[in-house]
N, C-alpha and C. Protein backbone atom coordinates (compact mmCIF):
# COMPACT_ATOMS: atom_id res chain seq x y z
N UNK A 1 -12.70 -4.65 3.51
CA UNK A 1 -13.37 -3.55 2.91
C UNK A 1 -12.32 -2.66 2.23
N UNK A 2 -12.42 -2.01 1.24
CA UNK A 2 -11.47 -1.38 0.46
C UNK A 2 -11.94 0.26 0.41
N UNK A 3 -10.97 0.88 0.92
CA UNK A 3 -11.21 2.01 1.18
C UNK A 3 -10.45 3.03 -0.03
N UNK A 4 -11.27 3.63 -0.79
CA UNK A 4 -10.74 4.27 -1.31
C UNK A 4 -9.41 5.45 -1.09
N UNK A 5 -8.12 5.48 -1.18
CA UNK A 5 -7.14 6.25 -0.68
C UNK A 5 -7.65 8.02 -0.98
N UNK A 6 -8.34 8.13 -1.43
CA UNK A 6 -8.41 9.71 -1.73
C UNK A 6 -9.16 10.09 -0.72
N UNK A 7 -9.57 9.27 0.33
CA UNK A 7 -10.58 9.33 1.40
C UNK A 7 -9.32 9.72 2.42
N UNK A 8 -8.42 9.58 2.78
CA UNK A 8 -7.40 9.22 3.69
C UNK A 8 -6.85 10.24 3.88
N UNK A 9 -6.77 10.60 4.77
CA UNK A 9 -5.37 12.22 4.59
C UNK A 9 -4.51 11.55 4.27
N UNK A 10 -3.42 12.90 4.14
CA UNK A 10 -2.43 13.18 3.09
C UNK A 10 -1.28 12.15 4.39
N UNK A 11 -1.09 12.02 5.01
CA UNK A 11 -0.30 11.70 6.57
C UNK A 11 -0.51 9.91 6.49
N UNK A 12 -1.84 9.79 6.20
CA UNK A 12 -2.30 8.24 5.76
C UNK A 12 -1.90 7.15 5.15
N UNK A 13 -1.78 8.11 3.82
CA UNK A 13 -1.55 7.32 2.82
C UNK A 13 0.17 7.46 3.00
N UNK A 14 0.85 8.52 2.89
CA UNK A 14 2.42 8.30 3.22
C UNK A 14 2.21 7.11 4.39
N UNK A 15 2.22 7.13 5.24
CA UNK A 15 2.63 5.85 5.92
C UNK A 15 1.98 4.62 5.57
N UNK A 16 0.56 4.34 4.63
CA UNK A 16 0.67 2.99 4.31
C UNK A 16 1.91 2.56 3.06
N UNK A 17 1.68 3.81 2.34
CA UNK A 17 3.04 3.39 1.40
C UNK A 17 4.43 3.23 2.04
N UNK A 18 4.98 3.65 2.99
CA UNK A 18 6.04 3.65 3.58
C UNK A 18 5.58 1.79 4.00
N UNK A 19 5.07 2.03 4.77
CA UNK A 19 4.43 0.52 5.49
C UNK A 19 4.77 -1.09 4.65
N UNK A 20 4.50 -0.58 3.43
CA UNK A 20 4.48 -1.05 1.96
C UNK A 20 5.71 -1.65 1.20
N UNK A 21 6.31 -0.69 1.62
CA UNK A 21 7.77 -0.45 1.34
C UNK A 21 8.50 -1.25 1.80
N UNK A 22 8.50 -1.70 3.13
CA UNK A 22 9.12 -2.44 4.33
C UNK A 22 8.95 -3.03 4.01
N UNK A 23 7.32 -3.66 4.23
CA UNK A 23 7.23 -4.77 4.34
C UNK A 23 7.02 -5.49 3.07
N UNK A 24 6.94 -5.25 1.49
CA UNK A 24 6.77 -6.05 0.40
C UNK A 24 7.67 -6.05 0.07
N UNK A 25 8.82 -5.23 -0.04
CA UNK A 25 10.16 -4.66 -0.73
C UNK A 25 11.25 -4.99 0.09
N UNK A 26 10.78 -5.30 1.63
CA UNK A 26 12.04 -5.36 2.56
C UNK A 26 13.40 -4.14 2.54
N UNK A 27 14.08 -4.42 3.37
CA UNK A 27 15.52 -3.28 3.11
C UNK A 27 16.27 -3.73 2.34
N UNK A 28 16.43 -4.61 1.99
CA UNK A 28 17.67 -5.08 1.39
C UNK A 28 17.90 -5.87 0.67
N UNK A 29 16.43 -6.30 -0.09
CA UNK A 29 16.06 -6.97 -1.52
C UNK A 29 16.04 -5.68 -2.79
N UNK A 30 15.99 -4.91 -2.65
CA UNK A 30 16.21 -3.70 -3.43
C UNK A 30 16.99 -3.03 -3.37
N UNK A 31 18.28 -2.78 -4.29
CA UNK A 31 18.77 -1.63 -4.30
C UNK A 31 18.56 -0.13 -4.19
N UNK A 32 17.07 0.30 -4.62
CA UNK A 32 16.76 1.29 -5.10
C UNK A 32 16.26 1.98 -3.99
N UNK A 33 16.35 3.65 -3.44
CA UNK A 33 16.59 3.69 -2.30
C UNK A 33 14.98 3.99 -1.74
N UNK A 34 14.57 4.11 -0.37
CA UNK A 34 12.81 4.54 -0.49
C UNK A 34 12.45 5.38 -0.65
N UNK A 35 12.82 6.56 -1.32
CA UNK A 35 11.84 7.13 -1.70
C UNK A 35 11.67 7.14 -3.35
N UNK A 36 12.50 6.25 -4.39
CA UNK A 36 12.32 5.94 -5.28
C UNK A 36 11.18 4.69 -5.15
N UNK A 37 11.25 3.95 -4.58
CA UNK A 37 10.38 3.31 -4.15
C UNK A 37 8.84 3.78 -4.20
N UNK A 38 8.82 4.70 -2.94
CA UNK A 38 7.52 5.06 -2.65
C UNK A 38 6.51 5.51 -3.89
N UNK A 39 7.70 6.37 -4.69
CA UNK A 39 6.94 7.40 -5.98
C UNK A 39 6.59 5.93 -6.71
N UNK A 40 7.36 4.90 -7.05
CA UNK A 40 6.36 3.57 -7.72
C UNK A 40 5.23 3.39 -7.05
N UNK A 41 5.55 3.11 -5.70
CA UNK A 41 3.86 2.40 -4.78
C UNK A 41 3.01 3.81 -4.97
N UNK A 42 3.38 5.13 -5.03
CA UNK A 42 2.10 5.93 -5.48
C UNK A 42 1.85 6.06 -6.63
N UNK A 43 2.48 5.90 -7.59
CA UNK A 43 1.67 5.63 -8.82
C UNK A 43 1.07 4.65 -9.12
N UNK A 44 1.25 3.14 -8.39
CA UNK A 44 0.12 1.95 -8.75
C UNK A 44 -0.88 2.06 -8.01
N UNK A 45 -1.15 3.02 -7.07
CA UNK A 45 -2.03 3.51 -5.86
C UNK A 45 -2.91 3.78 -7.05
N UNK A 46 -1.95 5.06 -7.62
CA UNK A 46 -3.00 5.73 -8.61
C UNK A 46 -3.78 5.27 -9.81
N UNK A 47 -3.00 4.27 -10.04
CA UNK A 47 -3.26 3.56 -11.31
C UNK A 47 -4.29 2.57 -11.17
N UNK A 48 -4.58 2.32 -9.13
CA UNK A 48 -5.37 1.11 -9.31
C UNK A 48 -4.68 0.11 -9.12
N UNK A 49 -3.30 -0.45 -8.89
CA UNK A 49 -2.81 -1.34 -9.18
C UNK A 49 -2.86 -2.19 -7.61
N UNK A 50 -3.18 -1.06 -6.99
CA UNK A 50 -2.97 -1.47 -5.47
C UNK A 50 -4.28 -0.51 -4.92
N UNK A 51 -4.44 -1.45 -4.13
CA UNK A 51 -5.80 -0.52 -3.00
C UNK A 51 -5.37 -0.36 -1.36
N UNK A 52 -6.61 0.14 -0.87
CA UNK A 52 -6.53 0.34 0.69
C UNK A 52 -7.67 -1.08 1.00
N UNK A 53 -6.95 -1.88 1.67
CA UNK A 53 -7.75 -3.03 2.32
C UNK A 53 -7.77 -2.54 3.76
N UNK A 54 -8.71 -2.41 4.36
CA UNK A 54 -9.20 -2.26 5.83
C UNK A 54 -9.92 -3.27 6.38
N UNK A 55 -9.34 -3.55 7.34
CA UNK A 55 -10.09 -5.46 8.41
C UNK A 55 -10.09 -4.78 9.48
N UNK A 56 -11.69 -5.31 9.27
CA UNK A 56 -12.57 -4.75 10.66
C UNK A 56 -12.20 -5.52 11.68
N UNK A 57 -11.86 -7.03 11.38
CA UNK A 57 -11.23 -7.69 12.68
C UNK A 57 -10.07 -7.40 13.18
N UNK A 58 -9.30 -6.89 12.30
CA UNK A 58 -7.40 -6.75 12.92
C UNK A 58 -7.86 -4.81 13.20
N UNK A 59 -8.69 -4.35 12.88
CA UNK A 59 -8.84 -2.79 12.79
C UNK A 59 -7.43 -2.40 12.78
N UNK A 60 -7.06 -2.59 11.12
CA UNK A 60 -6.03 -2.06 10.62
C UNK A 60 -6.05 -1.79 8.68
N UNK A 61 -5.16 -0.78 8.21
CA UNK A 61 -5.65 -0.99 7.25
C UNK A 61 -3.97 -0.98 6.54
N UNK A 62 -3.97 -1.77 4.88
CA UNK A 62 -2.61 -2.08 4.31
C UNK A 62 -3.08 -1.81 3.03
N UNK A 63 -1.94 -1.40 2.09
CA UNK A 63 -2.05 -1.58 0.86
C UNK A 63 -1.93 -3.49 0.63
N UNK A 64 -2.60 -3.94 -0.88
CA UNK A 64 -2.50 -5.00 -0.98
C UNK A 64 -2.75 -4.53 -2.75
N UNK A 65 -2.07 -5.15 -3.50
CA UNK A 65 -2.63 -5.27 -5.13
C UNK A 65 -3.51 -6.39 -5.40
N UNK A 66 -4.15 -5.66 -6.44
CA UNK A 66 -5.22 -6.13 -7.14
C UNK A 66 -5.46 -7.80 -7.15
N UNK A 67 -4.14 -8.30 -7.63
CA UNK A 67 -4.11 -10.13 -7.43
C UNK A 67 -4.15 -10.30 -6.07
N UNK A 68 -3.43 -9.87 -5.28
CA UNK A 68 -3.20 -10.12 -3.50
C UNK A 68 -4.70 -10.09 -3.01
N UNK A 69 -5.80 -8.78 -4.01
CA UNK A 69 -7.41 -9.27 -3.28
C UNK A 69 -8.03 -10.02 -3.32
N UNK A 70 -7.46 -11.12 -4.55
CA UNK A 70 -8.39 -12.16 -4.73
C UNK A 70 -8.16 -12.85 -3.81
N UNK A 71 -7.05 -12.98 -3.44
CA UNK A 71 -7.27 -13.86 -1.90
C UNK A 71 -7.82 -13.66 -1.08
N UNK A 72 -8.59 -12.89 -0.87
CA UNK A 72 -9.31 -12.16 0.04
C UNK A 72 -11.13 -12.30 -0.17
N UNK A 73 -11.19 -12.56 -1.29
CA UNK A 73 -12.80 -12.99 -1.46
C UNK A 73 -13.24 -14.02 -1.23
């Protein structure tokens, strides 16, 4: 289910993007440090480029982009 992020507190969404960060970007495949990082993953947030996926079975929720959902249908 895709949860719209503007639904989320402000506390939310920083840690799925942090979350994001880790785990798509890893530490040490990027030079660029995280919080240059993050300001990218919130602007494709914003842009749409990426959503809030929430699984009712794992009751957890991750950013995933737009191609990453099609796997998911």
């Amino acid at each position: 289910m895709i949860i719209p992020f503007k639904q989320l507190s402000d506390e939310a969404v920083e840690n799925l993007i942090k979350e994001y960060c880790l785990r798509d970007w890893g530490l040490n495949e990027i030079e660029a440090p995280l919080e240059d990082r993050m300001i990218q993953v919130r602007r494709a947030l914003h842009a749409e480029q990426l959503v809030v996926l929430y699984s009712e079975h794992f009751e957890n929720a991750r950013l995933v982009s737009q191609d990453e959902l099609k796997n998911f249908s």
